[in-house]
N, C-alpha and C. Protein backbone atom coordinates (compact mmCIF):
# COMPACT_ATOMS: atom_id res chain seq x y z
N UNK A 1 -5.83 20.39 35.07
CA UNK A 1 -7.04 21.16 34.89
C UNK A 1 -8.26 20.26 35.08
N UNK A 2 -9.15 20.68 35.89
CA UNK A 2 -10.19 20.07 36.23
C UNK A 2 -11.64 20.12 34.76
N UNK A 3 -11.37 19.23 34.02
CA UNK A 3 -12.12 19.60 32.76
C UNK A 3 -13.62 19.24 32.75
N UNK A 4 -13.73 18.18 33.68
CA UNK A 4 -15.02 17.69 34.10
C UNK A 4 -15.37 18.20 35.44
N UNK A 5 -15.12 19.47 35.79
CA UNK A 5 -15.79 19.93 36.73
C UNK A 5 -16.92 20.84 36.21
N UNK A 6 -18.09 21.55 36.70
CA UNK A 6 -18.61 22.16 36.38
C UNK A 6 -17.77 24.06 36.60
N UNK A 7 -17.81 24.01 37.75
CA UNK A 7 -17.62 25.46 38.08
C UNK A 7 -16.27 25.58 36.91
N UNK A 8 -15.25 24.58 36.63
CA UNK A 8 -14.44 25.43 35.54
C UNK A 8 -14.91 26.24 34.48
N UNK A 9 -16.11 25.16 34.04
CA UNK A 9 -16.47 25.62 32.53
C UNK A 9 -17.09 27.16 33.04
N UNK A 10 -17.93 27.17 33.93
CA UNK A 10 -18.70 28.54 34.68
C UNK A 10 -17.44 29.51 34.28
N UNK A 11 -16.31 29.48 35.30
CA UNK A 11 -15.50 30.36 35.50
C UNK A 11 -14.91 30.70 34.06
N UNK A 12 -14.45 29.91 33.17
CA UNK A 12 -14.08 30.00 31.42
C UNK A 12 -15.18 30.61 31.06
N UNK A 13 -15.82 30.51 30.86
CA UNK A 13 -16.96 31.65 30.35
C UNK A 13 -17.14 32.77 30.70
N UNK A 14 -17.26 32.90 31.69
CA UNK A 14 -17.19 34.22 32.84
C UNK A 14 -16.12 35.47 32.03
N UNK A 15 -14.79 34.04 32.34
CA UNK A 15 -13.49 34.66 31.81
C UNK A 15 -13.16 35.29 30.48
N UNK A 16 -14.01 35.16 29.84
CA UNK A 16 -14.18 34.92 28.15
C UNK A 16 -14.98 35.75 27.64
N UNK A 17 -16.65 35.74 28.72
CA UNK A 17 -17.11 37.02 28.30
C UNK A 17 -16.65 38.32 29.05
N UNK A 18 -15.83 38.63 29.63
CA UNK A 18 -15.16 39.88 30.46
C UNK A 18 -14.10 40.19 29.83
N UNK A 19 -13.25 39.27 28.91
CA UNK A 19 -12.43 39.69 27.92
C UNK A 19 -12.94 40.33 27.11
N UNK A 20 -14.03 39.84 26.38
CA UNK A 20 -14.87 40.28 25.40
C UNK A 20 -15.46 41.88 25.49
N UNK A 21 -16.07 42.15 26.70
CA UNK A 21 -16.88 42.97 27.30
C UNK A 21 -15.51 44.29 27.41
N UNK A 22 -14.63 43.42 27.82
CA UNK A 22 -13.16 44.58 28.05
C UNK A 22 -12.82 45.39 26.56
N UNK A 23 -12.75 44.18 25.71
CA UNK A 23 -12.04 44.73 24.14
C UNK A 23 -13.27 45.59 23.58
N UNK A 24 -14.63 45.13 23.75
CA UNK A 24 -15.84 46.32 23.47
C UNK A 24 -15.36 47.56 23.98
N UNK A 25 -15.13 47.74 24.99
CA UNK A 25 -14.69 49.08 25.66
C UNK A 25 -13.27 49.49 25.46
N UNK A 26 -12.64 49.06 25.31
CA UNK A 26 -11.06 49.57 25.10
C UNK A 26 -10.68 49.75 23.58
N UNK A 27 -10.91 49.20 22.96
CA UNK A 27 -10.74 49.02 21.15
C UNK A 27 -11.56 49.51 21.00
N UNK A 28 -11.38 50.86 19.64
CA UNK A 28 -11.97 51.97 19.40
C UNK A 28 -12.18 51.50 18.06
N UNK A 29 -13.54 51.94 17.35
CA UNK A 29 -13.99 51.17 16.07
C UNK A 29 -13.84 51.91 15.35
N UNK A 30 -13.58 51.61 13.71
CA UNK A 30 -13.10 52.34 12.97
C UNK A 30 -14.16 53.19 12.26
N UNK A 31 -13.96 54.60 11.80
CA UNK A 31 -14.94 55.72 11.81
C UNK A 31 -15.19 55.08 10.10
N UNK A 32 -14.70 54.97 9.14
CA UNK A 32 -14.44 54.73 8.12
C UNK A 32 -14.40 56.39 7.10
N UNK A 33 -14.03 57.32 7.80
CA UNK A 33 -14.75 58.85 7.19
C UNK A 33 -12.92 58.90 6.72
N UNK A 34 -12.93 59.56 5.03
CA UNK A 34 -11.63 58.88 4.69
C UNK A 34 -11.61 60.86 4.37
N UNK A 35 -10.50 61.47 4.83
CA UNK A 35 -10.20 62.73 4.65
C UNK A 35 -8.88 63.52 3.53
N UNK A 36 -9.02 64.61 3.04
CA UNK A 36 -7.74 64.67 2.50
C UNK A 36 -6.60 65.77 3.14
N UNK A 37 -5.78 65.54 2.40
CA UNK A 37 -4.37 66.45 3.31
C UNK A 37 -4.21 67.30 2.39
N UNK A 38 -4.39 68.27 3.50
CA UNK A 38 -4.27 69.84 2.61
C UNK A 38 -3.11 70.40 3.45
N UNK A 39 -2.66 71.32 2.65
CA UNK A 39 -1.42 72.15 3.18
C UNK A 39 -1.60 73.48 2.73
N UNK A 40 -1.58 74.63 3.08
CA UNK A 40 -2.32 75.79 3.08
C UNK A 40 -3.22 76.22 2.40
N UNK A 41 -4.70 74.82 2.78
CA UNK A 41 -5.82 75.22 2.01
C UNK A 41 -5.68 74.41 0.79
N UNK A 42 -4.69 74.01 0.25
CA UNK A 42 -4.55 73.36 -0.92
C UNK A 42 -4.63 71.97 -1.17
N UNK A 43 -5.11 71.13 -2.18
CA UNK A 43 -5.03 69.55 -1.49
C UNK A 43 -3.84 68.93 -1.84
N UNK A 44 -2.54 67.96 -1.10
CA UNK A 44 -2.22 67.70 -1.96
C UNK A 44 -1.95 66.42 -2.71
N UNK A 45 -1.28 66.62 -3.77
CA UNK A 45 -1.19 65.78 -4.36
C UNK A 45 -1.03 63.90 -4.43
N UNK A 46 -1.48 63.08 -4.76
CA UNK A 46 -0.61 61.87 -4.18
C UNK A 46 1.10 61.76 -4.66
N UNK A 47 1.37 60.66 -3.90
CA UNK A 47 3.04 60.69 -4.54
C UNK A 47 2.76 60.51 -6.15
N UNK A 48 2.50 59.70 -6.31
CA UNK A 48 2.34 58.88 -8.16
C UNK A 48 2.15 59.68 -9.07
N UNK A 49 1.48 60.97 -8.61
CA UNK A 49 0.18 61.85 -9.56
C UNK A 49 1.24 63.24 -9.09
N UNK A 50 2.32 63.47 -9.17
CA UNK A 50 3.23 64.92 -9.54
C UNK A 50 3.27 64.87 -10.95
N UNK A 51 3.08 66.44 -11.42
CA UNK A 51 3.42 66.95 -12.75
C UNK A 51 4.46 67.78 -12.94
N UNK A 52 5.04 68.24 -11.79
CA UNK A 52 6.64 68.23 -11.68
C UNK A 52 7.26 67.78 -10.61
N UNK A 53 8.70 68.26 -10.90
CA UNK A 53 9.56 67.47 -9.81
C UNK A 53 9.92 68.56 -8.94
N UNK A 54 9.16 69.76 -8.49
CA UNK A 54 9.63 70.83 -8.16
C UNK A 54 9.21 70.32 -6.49
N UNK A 55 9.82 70.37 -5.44
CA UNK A 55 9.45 70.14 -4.66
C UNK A 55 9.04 71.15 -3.66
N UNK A 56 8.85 72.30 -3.89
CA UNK A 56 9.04 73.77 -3.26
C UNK A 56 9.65 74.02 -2.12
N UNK A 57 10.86 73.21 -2.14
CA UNK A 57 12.13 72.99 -0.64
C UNK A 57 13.15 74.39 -1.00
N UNK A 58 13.18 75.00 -2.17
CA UNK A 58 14.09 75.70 -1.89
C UNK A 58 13.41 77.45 -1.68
């Protein structure tokens, strides 16, 4: 690798900000909007926080 050339360092940079410029555009940022799960209209529950064990499977 030519480390004392100029045009490398040029081209590494180049290379480096077009990676950069790529992951701006392709990687999607996080919304932070935190939602809950409802199931017909209802919210439900977390696992931890049941007050029975009824699971309404049958």
């Amino acid at each position: 690798m030519p480390i004392n050339d100029w045009q490398f360092w040029i081209v590494t940079l180049v290379t480096i900000a077009s990676l950069w410029a790529l992951k701006l555009v392709l990687v999607p940022k996080k919304k932070g909007t935190k939602t809950t799960l409802t199931v017909g209209g209802k919210p439900v529950e977390k696992k931890g926080k049941r007050k029975s064990k009824d699971c309404g499977c049958s």
